[in-house]
Protein backbone atom coordinates (compact mmCIF):
# COMPACT_ATOMS: atom_id res chain seq x y z
CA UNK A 1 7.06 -162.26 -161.82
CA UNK A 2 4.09 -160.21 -162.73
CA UNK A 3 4.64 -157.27 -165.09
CA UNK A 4 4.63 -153.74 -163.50
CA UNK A 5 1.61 -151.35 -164.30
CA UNK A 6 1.64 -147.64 -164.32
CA UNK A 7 -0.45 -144.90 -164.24
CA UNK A 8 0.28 -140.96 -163.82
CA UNK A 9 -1.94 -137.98 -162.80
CA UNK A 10 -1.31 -134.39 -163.34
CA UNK A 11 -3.37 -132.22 -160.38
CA UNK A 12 -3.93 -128.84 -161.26
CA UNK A 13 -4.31 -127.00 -157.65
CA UNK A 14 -8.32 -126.71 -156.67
CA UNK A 15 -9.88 -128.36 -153.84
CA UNK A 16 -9.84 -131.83 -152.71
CA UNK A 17 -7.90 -132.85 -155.88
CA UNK A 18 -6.30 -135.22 -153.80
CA UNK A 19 -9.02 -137.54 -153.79
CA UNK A 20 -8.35 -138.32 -157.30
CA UNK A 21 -4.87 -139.50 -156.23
CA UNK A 22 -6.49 -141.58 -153.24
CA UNK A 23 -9.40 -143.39 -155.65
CA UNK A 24 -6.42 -144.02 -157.98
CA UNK A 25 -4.72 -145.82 -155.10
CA UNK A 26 -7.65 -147.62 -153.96
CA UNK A 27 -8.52 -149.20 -157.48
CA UNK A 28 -4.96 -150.37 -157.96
CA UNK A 29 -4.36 -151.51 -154.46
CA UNK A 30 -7.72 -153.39 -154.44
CA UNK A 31 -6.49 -154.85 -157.81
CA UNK A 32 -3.82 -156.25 -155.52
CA UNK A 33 -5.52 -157.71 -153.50
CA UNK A 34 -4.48 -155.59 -150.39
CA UNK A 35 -6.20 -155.40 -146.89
CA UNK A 36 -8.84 -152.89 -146.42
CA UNK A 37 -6.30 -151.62 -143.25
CA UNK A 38 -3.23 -151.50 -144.98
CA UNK A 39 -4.95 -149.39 -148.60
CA UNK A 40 -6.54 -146.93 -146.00
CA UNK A 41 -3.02 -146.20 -144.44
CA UNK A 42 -1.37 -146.15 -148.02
CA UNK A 43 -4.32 -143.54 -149.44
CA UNK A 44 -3.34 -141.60 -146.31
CA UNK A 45 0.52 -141.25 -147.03
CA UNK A 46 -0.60 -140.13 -150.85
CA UNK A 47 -3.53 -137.73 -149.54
CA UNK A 48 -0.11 -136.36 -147.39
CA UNK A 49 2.07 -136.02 -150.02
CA UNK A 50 -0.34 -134.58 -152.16
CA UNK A 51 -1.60 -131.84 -150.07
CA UNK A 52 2.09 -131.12 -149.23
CA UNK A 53 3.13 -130.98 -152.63
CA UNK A 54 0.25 -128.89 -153.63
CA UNK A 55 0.76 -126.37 -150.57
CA UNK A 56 4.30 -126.07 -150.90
CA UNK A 57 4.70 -126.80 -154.67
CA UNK A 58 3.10 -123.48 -155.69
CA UNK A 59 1.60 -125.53 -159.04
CA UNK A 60 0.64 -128.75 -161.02
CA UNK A 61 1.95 -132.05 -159.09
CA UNK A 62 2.46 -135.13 -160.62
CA UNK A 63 1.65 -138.96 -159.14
CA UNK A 64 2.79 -141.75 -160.75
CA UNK A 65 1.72 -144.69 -159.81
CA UNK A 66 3.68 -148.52 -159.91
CA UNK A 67 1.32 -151.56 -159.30
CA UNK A 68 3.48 -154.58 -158.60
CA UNK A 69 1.41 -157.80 -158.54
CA UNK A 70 2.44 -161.42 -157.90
CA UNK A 71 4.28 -162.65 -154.50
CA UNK A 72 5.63 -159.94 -152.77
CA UNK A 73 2.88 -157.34 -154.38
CA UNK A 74 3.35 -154.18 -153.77
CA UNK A 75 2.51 -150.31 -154.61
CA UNK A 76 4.94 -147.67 -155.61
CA UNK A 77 3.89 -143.68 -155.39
CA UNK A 78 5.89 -140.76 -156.16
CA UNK A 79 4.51 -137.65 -156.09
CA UNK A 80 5.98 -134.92 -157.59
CA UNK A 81 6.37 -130.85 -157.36
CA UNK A 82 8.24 -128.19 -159.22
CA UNK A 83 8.41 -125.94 -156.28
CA UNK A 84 11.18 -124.09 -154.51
CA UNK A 85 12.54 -127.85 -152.82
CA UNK A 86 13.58 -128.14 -149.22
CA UNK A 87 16.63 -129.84 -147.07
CA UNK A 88 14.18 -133.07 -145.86
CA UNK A 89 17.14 -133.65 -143.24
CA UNK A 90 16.10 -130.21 -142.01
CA UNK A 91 12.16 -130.77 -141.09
CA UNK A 92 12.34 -131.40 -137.27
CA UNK A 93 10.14 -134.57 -136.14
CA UNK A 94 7.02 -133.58 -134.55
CA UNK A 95 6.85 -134.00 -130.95
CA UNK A 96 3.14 -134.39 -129.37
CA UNK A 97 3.39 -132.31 -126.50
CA UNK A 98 4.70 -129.33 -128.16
CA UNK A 99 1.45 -129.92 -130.82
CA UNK A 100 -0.66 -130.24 -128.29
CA UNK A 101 -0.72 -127.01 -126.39
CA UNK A 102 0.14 -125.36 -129.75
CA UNK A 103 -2.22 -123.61 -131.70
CA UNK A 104 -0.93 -124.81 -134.86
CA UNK A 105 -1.42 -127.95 -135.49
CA UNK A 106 0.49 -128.74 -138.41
CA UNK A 107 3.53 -130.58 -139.35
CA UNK A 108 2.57 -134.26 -138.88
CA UNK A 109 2.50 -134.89 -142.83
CA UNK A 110 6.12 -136.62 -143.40
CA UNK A 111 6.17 -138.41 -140.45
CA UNK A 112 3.07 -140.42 -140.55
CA UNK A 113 3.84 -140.91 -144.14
CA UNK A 114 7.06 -142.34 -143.16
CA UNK A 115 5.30 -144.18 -140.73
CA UNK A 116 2.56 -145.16 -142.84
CA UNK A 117 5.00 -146.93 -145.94
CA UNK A 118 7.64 -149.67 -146.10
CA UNK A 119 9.91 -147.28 -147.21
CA UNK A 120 10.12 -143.33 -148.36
CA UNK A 121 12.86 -141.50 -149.85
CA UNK A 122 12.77 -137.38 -150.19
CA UNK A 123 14.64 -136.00 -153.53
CA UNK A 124 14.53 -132.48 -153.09
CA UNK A 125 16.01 -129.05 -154.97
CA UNK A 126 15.37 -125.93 -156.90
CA UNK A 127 12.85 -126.78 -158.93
CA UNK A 128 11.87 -130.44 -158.05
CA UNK A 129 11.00 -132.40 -155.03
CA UNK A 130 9.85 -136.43 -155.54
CA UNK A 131 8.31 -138.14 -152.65
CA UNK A 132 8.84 -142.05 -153.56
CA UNK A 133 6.64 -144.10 -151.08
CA UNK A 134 6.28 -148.24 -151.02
CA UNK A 135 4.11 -150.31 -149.31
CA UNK A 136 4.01 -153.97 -149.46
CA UNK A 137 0.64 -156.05 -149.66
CA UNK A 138 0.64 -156.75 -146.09
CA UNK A 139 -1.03 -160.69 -145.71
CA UNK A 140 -4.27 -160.82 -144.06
């Protein structure tokens, strides 16, 4: 079994600071050896997070990142915020008709990252919320 390799970021809030998070995700996913498909969906669920944790974080948000390499290679992300937390259980699942006609648009961010990764799990309180996202190296 290949060793694991990480890296973490610290984003200060400013604009498109995100993409630092995604380019960091593309170089060790490509490192991987992972589809083009399957890196675009995972740089999706981190630009997500990201912008989530930034918005609703109200400061600096960490992303560490967990390159797994070998059979059964995979990519681990948690993001990180020290904001005010919130009940995941609470945030109601988007439903398309009500978005559509609505002129807020919002609200689509956990569930396509949930969608988007093997697996996510939501720690949030006072003070800290961790988004940790997998995704498998899907086989082309």
């Amino acid at each position: 079994m290949a060793e694991a390799r990480r890296s973490r970021l610290l984003l200060s809030p400013m604009p498109h600071v995100e993409l630092i998070a995604a380019q960091a995700v593309e170089e060790i996913a490509t490192g991987l050896g992972f589809p083009r498909d399957t890196l675009d969906e995972v740089k999706l669920a981190v630009v997500e997070a990201c912008l989530n944790a930034l918005e609703y974080g109200g400061g600096k948000v960490e992303v560490e990142l967990t390159a797994h390499g070998g059979d059964g290679a995979r990519i681990e992300v948690a993001v990180i915020d020290h904001g005010p937390g919130f009940d995941p259980e609470s945030v109601a699942q988007p439903r398309l008709g009500d978005k559509l006609y609505n002129p807020r648009k919002r609200g689509w961010g956990l569930e396509l990252i949930r969608r988007l990764m093997d697996r996510v799990e939501i720690q949030s309180r006072q003070g800290r919320t961790e988004i940790h996202m997998v995704r498998g190296r899907d086989e082309v």
